[in-house]
N, C-alpha and C. Protein backbone atom coordinates (compact mmCIF):
# COMPACT_ATOMS: atom_id res chain seq x y z
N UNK A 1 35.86 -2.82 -4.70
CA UNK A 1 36.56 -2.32 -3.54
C UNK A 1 38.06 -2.58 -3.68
N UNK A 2 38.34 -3.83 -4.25
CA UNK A 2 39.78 -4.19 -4.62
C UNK A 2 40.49 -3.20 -5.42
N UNK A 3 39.82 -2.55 -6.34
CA UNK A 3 40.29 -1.57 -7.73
C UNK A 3 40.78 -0.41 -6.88
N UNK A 4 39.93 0.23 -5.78
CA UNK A 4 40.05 1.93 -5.39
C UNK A 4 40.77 1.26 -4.09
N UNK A 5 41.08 0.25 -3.49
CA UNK A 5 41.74 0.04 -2.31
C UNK A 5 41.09 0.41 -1.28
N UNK A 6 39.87 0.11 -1.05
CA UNK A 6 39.02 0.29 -0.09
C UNK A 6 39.00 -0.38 1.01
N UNK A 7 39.94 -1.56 1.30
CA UNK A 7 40.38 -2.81 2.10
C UNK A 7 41.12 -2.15 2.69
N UNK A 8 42.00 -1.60 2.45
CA UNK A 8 42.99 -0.90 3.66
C UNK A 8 42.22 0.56 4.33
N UNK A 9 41.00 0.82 3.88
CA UNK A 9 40.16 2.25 4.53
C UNK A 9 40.40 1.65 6.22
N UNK A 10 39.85 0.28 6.50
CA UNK A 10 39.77 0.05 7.85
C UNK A 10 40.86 0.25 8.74
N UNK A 11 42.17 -0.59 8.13
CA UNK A 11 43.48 0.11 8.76
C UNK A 11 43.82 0.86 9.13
N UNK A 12 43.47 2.00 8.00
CA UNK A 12 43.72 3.10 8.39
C UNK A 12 42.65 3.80 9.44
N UNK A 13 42.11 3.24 9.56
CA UNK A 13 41.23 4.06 10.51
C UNK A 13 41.01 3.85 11.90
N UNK A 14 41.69 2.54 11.76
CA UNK A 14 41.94 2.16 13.36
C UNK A 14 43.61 2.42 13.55
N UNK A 15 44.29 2.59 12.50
CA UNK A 15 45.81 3.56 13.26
C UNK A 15 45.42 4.83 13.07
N UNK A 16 44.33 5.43 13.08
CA UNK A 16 44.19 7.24 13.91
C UNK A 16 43.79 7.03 14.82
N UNK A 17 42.48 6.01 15.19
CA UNK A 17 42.34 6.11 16.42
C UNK A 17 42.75 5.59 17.48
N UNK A 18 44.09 4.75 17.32
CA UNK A 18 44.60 3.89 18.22
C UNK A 18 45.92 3.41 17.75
N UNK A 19 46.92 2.77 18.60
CA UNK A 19 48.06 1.98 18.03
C UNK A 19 47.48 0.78 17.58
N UNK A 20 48.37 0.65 16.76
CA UNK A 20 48.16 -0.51 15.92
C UNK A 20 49.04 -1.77 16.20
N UNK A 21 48.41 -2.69 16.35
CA UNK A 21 48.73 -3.79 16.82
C UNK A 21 48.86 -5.11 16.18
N UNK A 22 50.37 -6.09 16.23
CA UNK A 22 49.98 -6.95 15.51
C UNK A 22 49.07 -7.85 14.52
N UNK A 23 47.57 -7.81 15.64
CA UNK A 23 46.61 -8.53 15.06
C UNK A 23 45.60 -7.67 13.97
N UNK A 24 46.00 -6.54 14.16
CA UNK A 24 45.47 -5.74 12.94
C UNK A 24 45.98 -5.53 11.64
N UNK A 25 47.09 -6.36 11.27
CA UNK A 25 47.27 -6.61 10.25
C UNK A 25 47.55 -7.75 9.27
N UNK A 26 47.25 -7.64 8.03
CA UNK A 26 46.77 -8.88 7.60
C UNK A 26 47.50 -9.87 7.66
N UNK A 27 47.30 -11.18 7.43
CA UNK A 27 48.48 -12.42 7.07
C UNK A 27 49.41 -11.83 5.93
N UNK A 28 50.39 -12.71 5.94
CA UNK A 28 51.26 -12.76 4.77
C UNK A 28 50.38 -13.12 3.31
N UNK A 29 50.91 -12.95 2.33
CA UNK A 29 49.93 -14.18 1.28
C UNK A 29 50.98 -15.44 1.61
N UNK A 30 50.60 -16.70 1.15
CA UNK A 30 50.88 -17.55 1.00
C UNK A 30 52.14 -17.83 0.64
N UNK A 31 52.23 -16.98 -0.65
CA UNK A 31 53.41 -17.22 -1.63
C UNK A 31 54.99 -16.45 -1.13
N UNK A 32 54.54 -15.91 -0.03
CA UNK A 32 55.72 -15.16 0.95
C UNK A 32 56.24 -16.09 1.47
N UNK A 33 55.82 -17.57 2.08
CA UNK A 33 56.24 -18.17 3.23
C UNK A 33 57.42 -18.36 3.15
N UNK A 34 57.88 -17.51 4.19
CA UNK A 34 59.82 -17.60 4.07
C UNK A 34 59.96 -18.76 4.70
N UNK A 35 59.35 -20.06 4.98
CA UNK A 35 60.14 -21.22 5.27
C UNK A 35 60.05 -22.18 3.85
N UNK A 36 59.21 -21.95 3.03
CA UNK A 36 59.34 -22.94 1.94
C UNK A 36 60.13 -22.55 0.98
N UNK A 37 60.17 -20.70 0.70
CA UNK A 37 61.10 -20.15 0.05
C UNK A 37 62.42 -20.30 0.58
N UNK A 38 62.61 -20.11 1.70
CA UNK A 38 63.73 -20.83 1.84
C UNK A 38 64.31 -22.24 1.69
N UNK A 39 63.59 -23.09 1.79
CA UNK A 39 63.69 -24.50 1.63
C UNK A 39 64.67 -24.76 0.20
N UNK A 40 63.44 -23.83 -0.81
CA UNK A 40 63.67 -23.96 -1.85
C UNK A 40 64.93 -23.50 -2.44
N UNK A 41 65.27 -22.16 -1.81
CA UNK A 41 66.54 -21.71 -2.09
C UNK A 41 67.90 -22.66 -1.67
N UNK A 42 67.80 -23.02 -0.28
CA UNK A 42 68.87 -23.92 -0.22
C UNK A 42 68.88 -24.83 -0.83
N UNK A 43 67.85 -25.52 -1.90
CA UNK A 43 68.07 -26.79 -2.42
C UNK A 43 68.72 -26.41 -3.82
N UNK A 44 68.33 -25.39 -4.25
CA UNK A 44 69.44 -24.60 -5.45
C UNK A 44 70.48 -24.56 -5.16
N UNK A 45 70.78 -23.81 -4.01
CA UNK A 45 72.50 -23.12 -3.52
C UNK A 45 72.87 -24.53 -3.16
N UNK A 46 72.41 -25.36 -2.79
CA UNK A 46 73.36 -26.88 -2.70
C UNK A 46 73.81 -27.38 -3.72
N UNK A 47 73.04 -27.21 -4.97
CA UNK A 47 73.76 -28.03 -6.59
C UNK A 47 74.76 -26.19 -6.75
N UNK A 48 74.36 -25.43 -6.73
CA UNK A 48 75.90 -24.30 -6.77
C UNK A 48 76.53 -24.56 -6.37
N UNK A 49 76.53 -24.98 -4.95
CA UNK A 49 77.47 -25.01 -4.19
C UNK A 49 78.53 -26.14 -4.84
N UNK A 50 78.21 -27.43 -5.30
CA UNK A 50 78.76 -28.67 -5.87
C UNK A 50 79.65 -27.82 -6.86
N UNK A 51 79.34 -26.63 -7.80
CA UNK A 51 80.10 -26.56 -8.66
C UNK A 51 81.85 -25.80 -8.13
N UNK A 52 81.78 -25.54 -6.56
CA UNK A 52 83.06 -25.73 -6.00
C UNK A 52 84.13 -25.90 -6.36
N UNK A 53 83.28 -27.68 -6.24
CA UNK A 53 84.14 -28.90 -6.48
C UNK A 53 84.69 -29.17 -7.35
N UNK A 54 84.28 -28.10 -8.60
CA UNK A 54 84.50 -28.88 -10.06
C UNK A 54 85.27 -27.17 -10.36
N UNK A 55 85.69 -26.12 -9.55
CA UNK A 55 86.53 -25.26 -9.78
C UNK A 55 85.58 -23.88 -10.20
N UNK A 56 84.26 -24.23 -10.58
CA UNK A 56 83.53 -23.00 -11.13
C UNK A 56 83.19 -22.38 -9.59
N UNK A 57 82.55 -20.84 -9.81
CA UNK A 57 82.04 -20.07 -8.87
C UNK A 57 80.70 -20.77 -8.57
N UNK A 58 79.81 -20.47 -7.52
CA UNK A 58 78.31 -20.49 -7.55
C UNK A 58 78.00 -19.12 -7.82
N UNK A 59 76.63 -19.35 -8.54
CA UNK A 59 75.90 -18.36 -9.35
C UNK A 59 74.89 -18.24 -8.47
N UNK A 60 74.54 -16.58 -7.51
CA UNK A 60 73.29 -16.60 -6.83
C UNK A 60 72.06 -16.29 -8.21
N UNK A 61 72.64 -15.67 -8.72
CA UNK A 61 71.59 -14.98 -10.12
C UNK A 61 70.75 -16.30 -10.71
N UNK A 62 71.43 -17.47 -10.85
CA UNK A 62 70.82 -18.23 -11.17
C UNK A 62 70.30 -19.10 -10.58
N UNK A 63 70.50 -18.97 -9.38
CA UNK A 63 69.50 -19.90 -8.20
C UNK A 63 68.84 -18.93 -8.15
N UNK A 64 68.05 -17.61 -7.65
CA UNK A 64 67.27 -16.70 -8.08
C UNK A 64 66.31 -17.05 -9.24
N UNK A 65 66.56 -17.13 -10.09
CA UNK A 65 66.44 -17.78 -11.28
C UNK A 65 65.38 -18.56 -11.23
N UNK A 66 66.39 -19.71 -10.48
CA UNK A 66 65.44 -21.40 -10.96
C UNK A 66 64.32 -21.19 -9.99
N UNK A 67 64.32 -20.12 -8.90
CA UNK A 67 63.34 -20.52 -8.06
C UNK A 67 62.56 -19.32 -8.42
N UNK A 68 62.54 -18.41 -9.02
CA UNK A 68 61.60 -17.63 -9.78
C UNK A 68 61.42 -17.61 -11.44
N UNK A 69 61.47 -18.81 -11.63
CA UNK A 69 61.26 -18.74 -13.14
C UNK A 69 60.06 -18.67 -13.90
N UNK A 70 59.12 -18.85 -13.88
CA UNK A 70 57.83 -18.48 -14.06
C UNK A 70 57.54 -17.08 -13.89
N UNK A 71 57.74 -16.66 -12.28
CA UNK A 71 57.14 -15.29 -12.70
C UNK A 71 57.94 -14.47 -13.61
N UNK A 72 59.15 -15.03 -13.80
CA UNK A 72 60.05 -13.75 -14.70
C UNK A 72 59.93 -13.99 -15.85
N UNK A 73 59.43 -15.34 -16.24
CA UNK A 73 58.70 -15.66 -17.66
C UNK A 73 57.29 -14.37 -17.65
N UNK A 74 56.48 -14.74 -16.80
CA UNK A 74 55.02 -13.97 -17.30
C UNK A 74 55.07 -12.68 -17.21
N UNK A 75 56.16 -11.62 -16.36
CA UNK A 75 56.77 -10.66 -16.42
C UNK A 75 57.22 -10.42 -17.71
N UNK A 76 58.45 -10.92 -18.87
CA UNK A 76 58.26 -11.08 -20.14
C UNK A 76 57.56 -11.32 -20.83
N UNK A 77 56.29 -11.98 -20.77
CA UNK A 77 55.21 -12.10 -21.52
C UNK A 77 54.73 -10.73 -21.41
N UNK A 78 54.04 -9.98 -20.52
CA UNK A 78 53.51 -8.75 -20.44
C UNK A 78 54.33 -8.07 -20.51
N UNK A 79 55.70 -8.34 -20.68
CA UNK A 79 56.57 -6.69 -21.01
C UNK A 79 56.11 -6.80 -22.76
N UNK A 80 56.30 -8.00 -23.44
CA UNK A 80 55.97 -8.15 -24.84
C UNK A 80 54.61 -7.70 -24.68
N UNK A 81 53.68 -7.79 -24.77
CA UNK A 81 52.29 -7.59 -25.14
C UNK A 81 51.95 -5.86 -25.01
N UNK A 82 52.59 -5.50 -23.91
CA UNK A 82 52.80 -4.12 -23.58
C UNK A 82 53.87 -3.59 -25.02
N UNK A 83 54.64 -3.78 -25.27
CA UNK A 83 55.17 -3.28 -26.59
C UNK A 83 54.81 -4.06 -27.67
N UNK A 84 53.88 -4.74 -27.73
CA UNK A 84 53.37 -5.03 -28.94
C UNK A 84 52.19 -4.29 -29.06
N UNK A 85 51.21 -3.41 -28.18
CA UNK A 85 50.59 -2.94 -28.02
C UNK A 85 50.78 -1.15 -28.50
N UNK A 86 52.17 -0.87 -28.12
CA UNK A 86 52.63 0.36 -28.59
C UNK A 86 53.05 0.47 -29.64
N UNK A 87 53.46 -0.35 -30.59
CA UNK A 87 53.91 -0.92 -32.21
C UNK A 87 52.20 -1.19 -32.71
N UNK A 88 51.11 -1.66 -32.11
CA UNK A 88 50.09 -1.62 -33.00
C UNK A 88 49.32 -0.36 -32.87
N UNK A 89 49.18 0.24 -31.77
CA UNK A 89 49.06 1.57 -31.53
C UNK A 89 49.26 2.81 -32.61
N UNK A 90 50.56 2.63 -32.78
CA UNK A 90 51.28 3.45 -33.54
C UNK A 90 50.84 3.42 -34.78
N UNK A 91 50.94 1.83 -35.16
CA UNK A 91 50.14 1.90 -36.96
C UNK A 91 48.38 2.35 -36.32
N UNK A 92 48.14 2.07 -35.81
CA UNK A 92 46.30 2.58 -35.92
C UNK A 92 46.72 4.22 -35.91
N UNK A 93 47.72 4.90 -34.88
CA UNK A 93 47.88 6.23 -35.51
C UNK A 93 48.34 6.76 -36.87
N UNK A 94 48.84 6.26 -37.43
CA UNK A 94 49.32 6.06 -38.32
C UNK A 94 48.01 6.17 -39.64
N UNK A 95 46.98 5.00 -39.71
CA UNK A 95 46.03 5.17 -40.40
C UNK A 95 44.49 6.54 -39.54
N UNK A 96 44.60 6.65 -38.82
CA UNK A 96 44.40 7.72 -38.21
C UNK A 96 44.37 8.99 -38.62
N UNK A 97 45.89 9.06 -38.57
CA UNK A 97 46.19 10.78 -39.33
C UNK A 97 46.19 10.75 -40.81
N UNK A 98 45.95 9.62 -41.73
CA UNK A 98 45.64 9.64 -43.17
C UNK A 98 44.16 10.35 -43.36
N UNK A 99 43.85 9.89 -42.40
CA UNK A 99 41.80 10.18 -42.60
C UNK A 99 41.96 11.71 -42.45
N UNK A 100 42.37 12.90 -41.40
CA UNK A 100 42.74 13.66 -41.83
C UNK A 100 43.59 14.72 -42.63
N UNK A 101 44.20 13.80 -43.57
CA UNK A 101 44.78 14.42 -44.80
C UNK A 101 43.64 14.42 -46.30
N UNK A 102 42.52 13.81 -46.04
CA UNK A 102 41.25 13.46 -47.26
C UNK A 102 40.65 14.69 -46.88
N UNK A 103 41.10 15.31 -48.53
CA UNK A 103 40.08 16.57 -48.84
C UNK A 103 38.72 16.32 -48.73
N UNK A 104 37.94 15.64 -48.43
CA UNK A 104 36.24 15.36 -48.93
C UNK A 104 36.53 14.00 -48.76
N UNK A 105 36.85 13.41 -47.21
CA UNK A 105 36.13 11.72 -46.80
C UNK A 105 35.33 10.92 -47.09
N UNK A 106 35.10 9.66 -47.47
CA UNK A 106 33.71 9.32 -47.86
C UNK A 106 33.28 8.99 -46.40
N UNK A 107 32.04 8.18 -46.51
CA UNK A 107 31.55 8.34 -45.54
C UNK A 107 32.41 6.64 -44.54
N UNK A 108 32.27 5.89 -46.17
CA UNK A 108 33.34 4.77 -45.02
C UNK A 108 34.43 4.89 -44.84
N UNK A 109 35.21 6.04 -45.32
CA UNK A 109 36.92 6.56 -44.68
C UNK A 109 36.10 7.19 -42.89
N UNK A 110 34.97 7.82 -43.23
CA UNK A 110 34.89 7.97 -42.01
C UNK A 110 34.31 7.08 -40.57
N UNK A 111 33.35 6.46 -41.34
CA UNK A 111 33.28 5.62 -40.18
C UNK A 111 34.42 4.45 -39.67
N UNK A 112 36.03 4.61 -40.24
CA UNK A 112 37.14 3.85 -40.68
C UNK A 112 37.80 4.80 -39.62
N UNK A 113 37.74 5.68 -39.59
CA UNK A 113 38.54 6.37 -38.91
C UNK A 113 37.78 6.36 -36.91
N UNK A 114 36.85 6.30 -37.10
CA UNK A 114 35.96 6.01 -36.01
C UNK A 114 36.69 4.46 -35.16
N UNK A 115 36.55 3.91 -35.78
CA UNK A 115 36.81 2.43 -35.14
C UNK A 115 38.37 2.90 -35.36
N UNK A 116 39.17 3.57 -36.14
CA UNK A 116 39.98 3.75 -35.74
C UNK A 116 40.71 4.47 -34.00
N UNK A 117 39.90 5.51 -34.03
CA UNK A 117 39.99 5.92 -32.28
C UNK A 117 39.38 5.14 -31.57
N UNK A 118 38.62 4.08 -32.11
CA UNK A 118 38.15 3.49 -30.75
C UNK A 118 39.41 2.19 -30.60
N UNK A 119 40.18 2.29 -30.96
CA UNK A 119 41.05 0.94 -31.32
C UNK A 119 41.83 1.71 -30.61
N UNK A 120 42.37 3.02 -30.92
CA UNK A 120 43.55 3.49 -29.71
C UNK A 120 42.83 3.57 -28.62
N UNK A 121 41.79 3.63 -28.04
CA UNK A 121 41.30 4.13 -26.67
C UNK A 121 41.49 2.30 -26.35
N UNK A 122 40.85 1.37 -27.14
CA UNK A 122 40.95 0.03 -26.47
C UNK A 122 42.56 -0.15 -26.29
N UNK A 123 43.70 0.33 -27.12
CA UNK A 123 44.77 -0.30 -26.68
C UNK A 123 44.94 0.23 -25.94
N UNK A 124 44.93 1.23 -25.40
CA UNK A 124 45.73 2.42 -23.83
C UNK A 124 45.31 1.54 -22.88
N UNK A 125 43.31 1.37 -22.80
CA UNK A 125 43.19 0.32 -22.04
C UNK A 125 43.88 -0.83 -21.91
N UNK A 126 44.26 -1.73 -22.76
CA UNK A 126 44.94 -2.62 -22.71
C UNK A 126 46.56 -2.40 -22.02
N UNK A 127 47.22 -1.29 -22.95
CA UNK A 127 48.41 -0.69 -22.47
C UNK A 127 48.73 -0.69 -21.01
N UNK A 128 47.32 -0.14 -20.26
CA UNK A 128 47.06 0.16 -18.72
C UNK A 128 46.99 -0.83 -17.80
N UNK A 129 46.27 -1.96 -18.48
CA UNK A 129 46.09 -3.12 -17.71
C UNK A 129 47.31 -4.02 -17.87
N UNK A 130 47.68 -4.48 -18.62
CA UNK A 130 49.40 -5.05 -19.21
C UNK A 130 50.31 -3.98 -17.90
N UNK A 131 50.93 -2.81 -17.96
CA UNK A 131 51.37 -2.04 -17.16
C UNK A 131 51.41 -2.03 -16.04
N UNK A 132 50.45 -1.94 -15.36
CA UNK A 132 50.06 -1.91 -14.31
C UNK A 132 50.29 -3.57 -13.55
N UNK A 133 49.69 -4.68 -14.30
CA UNK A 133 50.36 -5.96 -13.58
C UNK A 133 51.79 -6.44 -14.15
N UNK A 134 52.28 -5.73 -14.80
CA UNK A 134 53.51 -5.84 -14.78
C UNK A 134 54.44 -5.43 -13.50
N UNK A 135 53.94 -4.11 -13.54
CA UNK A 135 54.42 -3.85 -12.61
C UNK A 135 53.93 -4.42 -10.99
N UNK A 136 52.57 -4.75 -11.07
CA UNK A 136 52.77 -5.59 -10.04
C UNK A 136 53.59 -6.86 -9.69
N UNK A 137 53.77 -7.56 -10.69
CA UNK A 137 54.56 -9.02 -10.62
C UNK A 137 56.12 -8.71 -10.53
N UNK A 138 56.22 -7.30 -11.44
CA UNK A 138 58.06 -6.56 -10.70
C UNK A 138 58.17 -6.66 -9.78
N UNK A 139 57.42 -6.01 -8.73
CA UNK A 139 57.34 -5.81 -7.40
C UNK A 139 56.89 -6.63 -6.62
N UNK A 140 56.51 -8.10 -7.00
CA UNK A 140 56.79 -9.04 -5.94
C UNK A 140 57.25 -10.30 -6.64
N UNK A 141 58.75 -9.89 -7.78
CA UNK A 141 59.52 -11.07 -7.74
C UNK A 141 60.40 -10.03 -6.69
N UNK A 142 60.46 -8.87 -6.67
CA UNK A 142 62.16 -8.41 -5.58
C UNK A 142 61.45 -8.50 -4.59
N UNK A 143 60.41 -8.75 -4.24
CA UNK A 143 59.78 -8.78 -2.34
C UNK A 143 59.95 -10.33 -2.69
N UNK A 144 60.20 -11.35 -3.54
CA UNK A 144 60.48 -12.57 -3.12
C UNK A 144 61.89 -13.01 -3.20
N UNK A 145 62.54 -12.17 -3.76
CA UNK A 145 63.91 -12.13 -4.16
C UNK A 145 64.56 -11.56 -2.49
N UNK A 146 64.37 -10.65 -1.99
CA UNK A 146 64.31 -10.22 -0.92
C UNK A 146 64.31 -11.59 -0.14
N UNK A 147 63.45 -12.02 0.19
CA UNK A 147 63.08 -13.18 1.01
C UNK A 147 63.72 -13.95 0.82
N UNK A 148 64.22 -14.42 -0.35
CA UNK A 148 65.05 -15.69 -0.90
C UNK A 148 66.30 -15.50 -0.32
N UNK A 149 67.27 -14.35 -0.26
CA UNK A 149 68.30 -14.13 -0.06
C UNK A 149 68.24 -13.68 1.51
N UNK A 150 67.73 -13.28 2.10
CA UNK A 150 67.75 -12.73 3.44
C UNK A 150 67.37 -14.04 4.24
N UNK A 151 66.50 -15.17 3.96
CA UNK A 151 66.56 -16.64 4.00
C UNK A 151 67.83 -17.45 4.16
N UNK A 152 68.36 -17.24 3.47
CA UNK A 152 69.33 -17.80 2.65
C UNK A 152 70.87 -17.03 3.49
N UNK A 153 70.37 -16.46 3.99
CA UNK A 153 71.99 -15.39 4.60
C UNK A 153 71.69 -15.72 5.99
N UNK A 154 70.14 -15.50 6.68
CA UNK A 154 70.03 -16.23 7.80
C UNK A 154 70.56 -17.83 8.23
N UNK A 155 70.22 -18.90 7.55
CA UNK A 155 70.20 -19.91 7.60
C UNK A 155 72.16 -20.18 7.33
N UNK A 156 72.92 -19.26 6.97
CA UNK A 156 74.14 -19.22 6.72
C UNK A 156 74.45 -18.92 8.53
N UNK A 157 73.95 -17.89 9.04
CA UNK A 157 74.35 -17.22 10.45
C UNK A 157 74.07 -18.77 10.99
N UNK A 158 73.05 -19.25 10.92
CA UNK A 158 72.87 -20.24 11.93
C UNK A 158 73.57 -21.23 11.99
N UNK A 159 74.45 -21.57 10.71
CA UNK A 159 74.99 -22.67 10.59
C UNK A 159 76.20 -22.23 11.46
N UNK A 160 76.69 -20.65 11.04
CA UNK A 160 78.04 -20.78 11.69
C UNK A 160 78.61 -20.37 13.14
N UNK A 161 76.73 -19.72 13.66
CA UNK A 161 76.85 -19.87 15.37
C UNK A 161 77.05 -21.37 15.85
């Protein structure tokens, strides 16, 4: 049900037949909580902030950074695996289109060439799955990046009402 998004069928089906109301929608996850993300951000922007003192700028990019560093690590991990996947790809095409250049194949060029297409169909799969949570973990370091800074700009208003 998770794969085809069958979890949100109910939502939607109670905003046709009705307004939709706070309690009809889900919690946050966890990893949203704009009070610890924030916590966390001001305890970065406080050692920036020190570098003031010593004449340098503060760096938001790198308080960003320290408080998302992991996911932008495993985000690079799957951007690599995803192009290491299209570089091995390529050589399996590669031995691929040799099998049809053999005037008269033997029979183990052909069953060679077999596990050869099944090796591109497993990497696409792979390609697809790499891709796809990549792009999910893109899209919620900037929904936490978002949070971090809009945190972080609030807690500025409050100081200076």
């Amino acid at each position: 049900a998770r794969i085809f998004f069958c979890w949100i069928d109910a939502l939607f089906w109670a905003g046709c037949r009705r307004e939709l109301y706070q309690e009809d929608l889900y919690a946050n996850p966890r990893e949203a909580d704009c009070e610890k993300l924030a916590n966390k951000f001001n305890t970065y922007w406080a050692i920036e902030e020190e570098k003031k003192k010593q004449g340098r700028k503060p760096n938001l990019s790198l308080v960003l950074f320290k408080c998302l560093w992991w996911r932008i690590l495993l985000q690079g991990i799957l951007f690599f695996l995803e192009e290491l996947c299209i570089v091995i790809q390529s050589v399996v095409l590669g031995y691929l289109t040799e099998y049809f250049t053999l005037q008269t194949p033997t029979e183990a060029e052909t069953r060679n060439a077999y596990l050869y297409a099944a090796a591109l169909v497993t990497l696409a799969f792979f390609m697809m799955v790499l891709h796809s949570n990549s792009y999910l973990i893109a899209q919620k370091i900037g929904m936490l990046a978002r949070i971090l800074c809009t945190g972080g700009v609030y807690r500025k208003a409050l100081e200076l009402s």
